[in-house]
Protein backbone atom coordinates (compact mmCIF):
# COMPACT_ATOMS: atom_id res chain seq x y z
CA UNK A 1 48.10 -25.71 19.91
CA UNK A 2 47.75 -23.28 17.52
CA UNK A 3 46.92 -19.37 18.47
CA UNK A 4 44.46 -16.89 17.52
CA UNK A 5 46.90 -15.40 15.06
CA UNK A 6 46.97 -18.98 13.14
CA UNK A 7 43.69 -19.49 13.25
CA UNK A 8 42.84 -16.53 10.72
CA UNK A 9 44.64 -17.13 8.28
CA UNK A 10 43.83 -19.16 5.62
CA UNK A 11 46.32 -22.25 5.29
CA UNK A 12 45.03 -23.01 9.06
CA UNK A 13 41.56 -23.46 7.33
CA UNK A 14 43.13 -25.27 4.58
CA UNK A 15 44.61 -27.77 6.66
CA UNK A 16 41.52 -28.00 8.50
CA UNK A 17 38.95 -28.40 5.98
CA UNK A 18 36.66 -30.87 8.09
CA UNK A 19 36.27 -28.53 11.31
CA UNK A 20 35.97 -25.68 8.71
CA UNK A 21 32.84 -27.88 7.34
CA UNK A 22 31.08 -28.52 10.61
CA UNK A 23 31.63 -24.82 11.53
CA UNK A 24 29.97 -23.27 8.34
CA UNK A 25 27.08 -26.49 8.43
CA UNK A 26 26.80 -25.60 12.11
CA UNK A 27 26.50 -21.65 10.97
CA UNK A 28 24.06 -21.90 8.25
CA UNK A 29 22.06 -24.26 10.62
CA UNK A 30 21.63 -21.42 13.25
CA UNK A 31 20.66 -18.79 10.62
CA UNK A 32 17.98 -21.41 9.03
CA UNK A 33 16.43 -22.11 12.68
CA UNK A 34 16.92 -18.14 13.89
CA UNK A 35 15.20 -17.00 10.32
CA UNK A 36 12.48 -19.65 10.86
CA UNK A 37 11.37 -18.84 14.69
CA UNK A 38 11.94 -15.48 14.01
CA UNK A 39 8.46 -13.59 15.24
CA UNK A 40 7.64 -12.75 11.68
CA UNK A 41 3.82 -11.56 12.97
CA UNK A 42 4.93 -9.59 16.27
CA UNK A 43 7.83 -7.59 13.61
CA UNK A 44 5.22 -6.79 11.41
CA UNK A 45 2.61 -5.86 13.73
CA UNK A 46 4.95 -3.28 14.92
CA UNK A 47 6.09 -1.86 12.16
CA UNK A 48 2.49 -1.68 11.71
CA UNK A 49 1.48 -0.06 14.80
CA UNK A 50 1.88 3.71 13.91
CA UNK A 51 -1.14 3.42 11.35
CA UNK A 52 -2.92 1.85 13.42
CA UNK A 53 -2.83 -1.42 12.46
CA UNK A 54 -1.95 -4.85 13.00
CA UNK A 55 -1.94 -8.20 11.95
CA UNK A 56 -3.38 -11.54 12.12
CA UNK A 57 -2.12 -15.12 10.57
CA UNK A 58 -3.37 -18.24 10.94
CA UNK A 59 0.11 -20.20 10.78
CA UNK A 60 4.10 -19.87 9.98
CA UNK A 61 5.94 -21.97 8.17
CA UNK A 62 9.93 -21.91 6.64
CA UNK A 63 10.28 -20.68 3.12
CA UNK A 64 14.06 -21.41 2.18
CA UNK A 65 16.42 -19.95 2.04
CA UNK A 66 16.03 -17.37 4.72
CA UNK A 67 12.23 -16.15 6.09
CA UNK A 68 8.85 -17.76 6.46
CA UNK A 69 5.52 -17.71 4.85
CA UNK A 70 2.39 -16.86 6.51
CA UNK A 71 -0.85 -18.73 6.06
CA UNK A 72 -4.58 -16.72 5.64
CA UNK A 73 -3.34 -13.23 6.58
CA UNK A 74 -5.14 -9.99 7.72
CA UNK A 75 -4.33 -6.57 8.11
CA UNK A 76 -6.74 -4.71 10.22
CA UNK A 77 -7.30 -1.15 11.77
CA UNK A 78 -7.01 -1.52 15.77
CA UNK A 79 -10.35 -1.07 16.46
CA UNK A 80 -13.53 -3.02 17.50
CA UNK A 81 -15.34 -4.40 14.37
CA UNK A 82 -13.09 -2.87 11.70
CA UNK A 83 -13.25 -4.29 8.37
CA UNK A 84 -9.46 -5.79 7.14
CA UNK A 85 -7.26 -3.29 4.87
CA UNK A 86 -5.77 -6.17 3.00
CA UNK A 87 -6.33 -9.73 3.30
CA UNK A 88 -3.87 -13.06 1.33
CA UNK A 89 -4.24 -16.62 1.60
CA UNK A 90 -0.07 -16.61 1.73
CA UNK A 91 2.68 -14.09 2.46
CA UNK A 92 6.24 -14.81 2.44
CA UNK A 93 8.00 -12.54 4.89
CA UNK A 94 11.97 -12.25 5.59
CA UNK A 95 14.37 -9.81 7.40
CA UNK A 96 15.02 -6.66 5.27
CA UNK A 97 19.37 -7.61 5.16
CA UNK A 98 20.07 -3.66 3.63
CA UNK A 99 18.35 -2.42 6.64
CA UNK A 100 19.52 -4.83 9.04
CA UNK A 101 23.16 -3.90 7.89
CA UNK A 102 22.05 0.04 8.07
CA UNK A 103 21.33 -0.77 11.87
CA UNK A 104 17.50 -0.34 10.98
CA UNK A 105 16.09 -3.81 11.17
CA UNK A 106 13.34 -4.37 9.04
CA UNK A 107 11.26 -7.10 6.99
CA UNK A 108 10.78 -7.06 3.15
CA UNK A 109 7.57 -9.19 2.38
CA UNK A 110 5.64 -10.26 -1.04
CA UNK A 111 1.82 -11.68 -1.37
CA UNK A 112 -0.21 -12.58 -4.10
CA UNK A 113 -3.27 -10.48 -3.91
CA UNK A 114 -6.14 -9.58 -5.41
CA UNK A 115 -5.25 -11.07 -8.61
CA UNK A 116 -1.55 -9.63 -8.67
CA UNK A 117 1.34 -9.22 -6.69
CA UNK A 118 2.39 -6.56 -4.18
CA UNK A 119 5.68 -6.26 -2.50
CA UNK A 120 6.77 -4.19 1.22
CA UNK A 121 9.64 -3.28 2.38
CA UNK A 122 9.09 -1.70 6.23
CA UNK A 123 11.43 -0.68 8.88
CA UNK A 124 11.22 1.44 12.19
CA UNK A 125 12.52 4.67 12.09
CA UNK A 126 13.30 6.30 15.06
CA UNK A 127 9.12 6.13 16.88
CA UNK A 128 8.15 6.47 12.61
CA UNK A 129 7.61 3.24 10.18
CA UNK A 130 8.95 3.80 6.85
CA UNK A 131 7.50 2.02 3.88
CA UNK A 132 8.24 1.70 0.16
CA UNK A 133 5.98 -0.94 -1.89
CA UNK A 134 4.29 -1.69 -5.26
CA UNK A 135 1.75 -3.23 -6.97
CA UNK A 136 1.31 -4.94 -9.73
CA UNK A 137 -2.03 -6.25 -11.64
CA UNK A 138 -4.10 -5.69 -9.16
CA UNK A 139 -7.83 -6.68 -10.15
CA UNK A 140 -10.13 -4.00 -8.60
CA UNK A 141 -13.05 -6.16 -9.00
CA UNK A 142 -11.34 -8.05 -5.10
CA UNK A 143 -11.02 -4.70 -3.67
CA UNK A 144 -14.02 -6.04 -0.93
CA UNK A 145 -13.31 -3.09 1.24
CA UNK A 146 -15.12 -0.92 -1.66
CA UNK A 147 -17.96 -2.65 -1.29
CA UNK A 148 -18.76 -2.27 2.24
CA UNK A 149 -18.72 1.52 1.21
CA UNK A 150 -21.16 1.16 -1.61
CA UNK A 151 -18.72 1.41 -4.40
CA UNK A 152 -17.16 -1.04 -6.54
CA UNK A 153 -14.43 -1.33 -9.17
CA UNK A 154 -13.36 -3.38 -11.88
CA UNK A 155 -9.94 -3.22 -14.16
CA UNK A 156 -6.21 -3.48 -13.24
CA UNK A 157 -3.66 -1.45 -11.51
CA UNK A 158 -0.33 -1.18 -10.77
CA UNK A 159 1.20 1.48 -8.41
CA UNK A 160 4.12 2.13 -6.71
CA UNK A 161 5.13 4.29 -3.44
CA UNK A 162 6.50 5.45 -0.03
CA UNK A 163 5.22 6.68 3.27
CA UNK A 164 6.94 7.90 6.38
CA UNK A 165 4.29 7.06 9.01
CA UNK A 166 4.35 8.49 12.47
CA UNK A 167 2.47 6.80 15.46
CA UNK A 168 -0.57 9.52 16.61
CA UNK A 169 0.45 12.36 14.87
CA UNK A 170 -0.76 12.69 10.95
CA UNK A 171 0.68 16.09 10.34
CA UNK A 172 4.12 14.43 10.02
CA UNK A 173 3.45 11.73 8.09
CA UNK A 174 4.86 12.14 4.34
CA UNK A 175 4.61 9.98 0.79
CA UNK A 176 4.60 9.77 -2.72
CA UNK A 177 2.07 7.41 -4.70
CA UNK A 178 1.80 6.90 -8.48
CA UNK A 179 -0.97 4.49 -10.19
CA UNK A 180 -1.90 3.45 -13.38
CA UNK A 181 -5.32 1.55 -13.84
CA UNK A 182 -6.58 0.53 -17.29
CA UNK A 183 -10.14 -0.44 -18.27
CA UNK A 184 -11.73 0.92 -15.14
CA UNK A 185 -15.18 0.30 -14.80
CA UNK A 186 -16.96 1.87 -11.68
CA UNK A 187 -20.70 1.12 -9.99
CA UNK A 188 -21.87 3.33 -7.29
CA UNK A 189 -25.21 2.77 -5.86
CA UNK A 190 -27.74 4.99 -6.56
CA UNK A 191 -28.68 7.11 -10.07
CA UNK A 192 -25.02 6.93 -10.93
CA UNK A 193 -24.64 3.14 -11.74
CA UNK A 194 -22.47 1.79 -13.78
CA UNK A 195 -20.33 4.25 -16.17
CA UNK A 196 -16.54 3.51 -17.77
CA UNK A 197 -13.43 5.44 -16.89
CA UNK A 198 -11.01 3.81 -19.25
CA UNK A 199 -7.53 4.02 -18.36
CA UNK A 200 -7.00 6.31 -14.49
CA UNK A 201 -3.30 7.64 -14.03
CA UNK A 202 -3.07 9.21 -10.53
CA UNK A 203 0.26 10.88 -9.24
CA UNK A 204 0.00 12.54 -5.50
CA UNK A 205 1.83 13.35 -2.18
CA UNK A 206 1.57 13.84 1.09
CA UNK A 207 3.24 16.14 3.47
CA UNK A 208 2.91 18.24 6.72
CA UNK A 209 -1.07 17.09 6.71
CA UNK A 210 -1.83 17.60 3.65
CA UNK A 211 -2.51 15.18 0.68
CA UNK A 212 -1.55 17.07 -2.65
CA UNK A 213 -3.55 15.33 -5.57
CA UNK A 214 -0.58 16.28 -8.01
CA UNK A 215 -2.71 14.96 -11.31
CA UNK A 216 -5.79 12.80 -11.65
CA UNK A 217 -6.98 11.97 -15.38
CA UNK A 218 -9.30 9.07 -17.20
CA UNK A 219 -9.19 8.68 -21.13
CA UNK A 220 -10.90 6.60 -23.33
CA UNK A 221 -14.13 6.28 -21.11
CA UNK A 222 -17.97 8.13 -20.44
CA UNK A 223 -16.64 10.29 -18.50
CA UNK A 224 -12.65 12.28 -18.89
CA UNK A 225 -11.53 13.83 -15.44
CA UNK A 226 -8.56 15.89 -15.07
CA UNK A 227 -8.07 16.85 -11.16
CA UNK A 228 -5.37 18.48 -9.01
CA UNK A 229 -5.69 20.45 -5.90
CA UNK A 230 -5.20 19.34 -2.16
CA UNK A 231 -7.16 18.03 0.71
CA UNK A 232 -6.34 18.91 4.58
CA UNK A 233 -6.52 15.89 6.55
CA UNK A 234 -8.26 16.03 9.87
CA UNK A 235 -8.13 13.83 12.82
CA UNK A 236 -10.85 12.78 12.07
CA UNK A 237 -10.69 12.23 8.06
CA UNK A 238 -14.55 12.93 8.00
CA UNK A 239 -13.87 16.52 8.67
CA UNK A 240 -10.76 16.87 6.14
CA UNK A 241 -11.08 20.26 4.25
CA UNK A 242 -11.56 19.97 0.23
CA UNK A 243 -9.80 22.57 -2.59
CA UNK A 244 -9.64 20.64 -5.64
CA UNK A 245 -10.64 21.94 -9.18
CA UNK A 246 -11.69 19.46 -11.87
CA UNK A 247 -12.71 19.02 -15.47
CA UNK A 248 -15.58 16.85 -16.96
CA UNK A 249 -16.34 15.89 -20.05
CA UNK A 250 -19.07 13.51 -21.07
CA UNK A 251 -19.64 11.12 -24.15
CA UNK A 252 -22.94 11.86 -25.76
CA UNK A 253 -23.91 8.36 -24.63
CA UNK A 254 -23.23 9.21 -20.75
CA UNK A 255 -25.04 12.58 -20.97
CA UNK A 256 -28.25 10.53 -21.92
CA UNK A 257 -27.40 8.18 -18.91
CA UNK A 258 -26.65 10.15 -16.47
CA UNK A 259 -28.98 13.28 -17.46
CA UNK A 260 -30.78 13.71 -14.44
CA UNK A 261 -27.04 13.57 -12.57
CA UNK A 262 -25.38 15.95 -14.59
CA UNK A 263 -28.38 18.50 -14.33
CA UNK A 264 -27.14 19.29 -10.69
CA UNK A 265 -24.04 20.49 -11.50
CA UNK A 266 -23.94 24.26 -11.12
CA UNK A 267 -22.72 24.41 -14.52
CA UNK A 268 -22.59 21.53 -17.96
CA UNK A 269 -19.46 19.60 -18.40
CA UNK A 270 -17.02 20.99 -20.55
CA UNK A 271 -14.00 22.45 -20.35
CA UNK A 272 -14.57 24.74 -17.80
CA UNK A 273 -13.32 23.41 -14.16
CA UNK A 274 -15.76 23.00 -11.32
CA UNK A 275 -14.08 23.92 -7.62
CA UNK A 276 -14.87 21.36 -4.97
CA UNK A 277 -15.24 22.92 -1.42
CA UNK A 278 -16.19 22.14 2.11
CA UNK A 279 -15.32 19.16 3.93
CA UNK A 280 -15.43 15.03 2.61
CA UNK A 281 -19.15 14.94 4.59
CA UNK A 282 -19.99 18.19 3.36
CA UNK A 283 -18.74 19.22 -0.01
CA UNK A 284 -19.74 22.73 -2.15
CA UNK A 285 -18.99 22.19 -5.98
CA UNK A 286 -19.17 25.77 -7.66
């Protein structure tokens, strides 16, 4: 019978290329029925869980050759009556293998969404989640969570970024985001209606509570906004204090438009920057 010492080397294996066969079928049959039971929904939901949200899917099914995709999914604040962050019809979801050999278990997971595709990689770190993703040609116009605020969008995006997100605590929550939108049409209700932004490029940060808007600008449409400044989140984000500075400038077409808008600005648009004060549900613009 031969001994441990035989049975690692490879001319045992060699010589016993049939048991060698049932052992790797009998391996890769494990992994397939471990990766396809494997609580995609309960993972996610707590990687989730320091934002405070979770998830919901209708159904799991395989998707070779490791992971599953999830049927008519939801990602929703955990709270009565909240609307859903993010909503796809499919999701294919498998275990993050750089993490899991870092000792960090994690998922990786793509949709098509709104029009485009966006990709998540998301792992528990230490009580934190850590996320990196990115988007790509996104159509604003599906953004439905806009329009429960009033607001709506149309044009394309892509953006890309990471977030450190602690459970309770948003002080220590950190990230980076970067987005480029092109053809950006936006209708608020109200006098404002409908007015082009062209092409947006946003670049900001977030750190030690506060999100650092690092460079807003739109080109090419009625109305060219250059912004930077920050804004100090609050528990409640209602109450989050305001210092940014921004730049207007208007086509002559938008000035007719908007005329009775632009009239309540303390001063015309131009080149000199107005300061935004105060809080999100009470601003000062000087």
């Amino acid at each position: 019978m031969a001994n441990l010492y035989e049975r690692l080397t490879l001319a045992y294996w060699k010589a016993h290329r049939l048991q060698a066969a049932y052992i790797a079928v009998g391996v890769v049959l494990f992994l397939v029925f471990l990766f396809a039971n494997f609580p995609y929904v309960d993972a996610f939901s707590a990687a989730l869980a320091p934002m405070g949200l979770k998830m919901d899917a209708q159904r799991q099914e395989l998707a070779l050759p490791i992971g599953a995709k999830l049927q008519e999914v939801r990602i929703i604040p955990d709270a009565p009556g909240a609307l859903p962050v993010f909503e796809s019809s499919s999701i294919r979801i498998a275990p993050a293998i750089l993490s899991m050999l870092m000792l960090k278990p994690g998922i990786r997971a793509s949709a098509a969404a709104y029009g485009g595709k966006i990709r998540l990689n998301a792992h528990r770190s230490g009580t934190a989640t850590a996320l990196n993703f990115s988007a790509n040609g996104i159509n604003l116009a599906e953004l439905e969570m806009l329009h429960a605020l009033g607001a709506a969008l149309a044009g394309a995006a892509d953006a890309t970024g990471s977030a450190l997100v602690m459970p309770d605590d948003l002080v220590l929550d950190s990230g980076t985001l970067h987005l480029d939108a092109s053809n950006v049409m936006a209708h608020i209700s109200g006098p404002l209606g409908i007015f082009r932004l062209g092409d947006l490029n946003l670049s900001a940060t977030l750190s030690s509570g506060v999100l650092r808007i690092e460079s807003l600008k739109t080109s090419g449409g009625d109305l060219m906004i250059s912004l930077s400044g920050d804004v100090r989140l609050a528990p409640d984000l209602r109450d989050s204090a305001l210092a940014l500075h921004f730049t207007l400038v208007t086509t002559p077409q938008a000035r007719m438009r908007l005329g009775p808008f632009l009239n309540l600005l303390p001063h015309p648009p131009g080149t000199r920057p107005y300061n935004l004060r105060g809080t999100i549900t009470s601003p000062a613009l000087t």
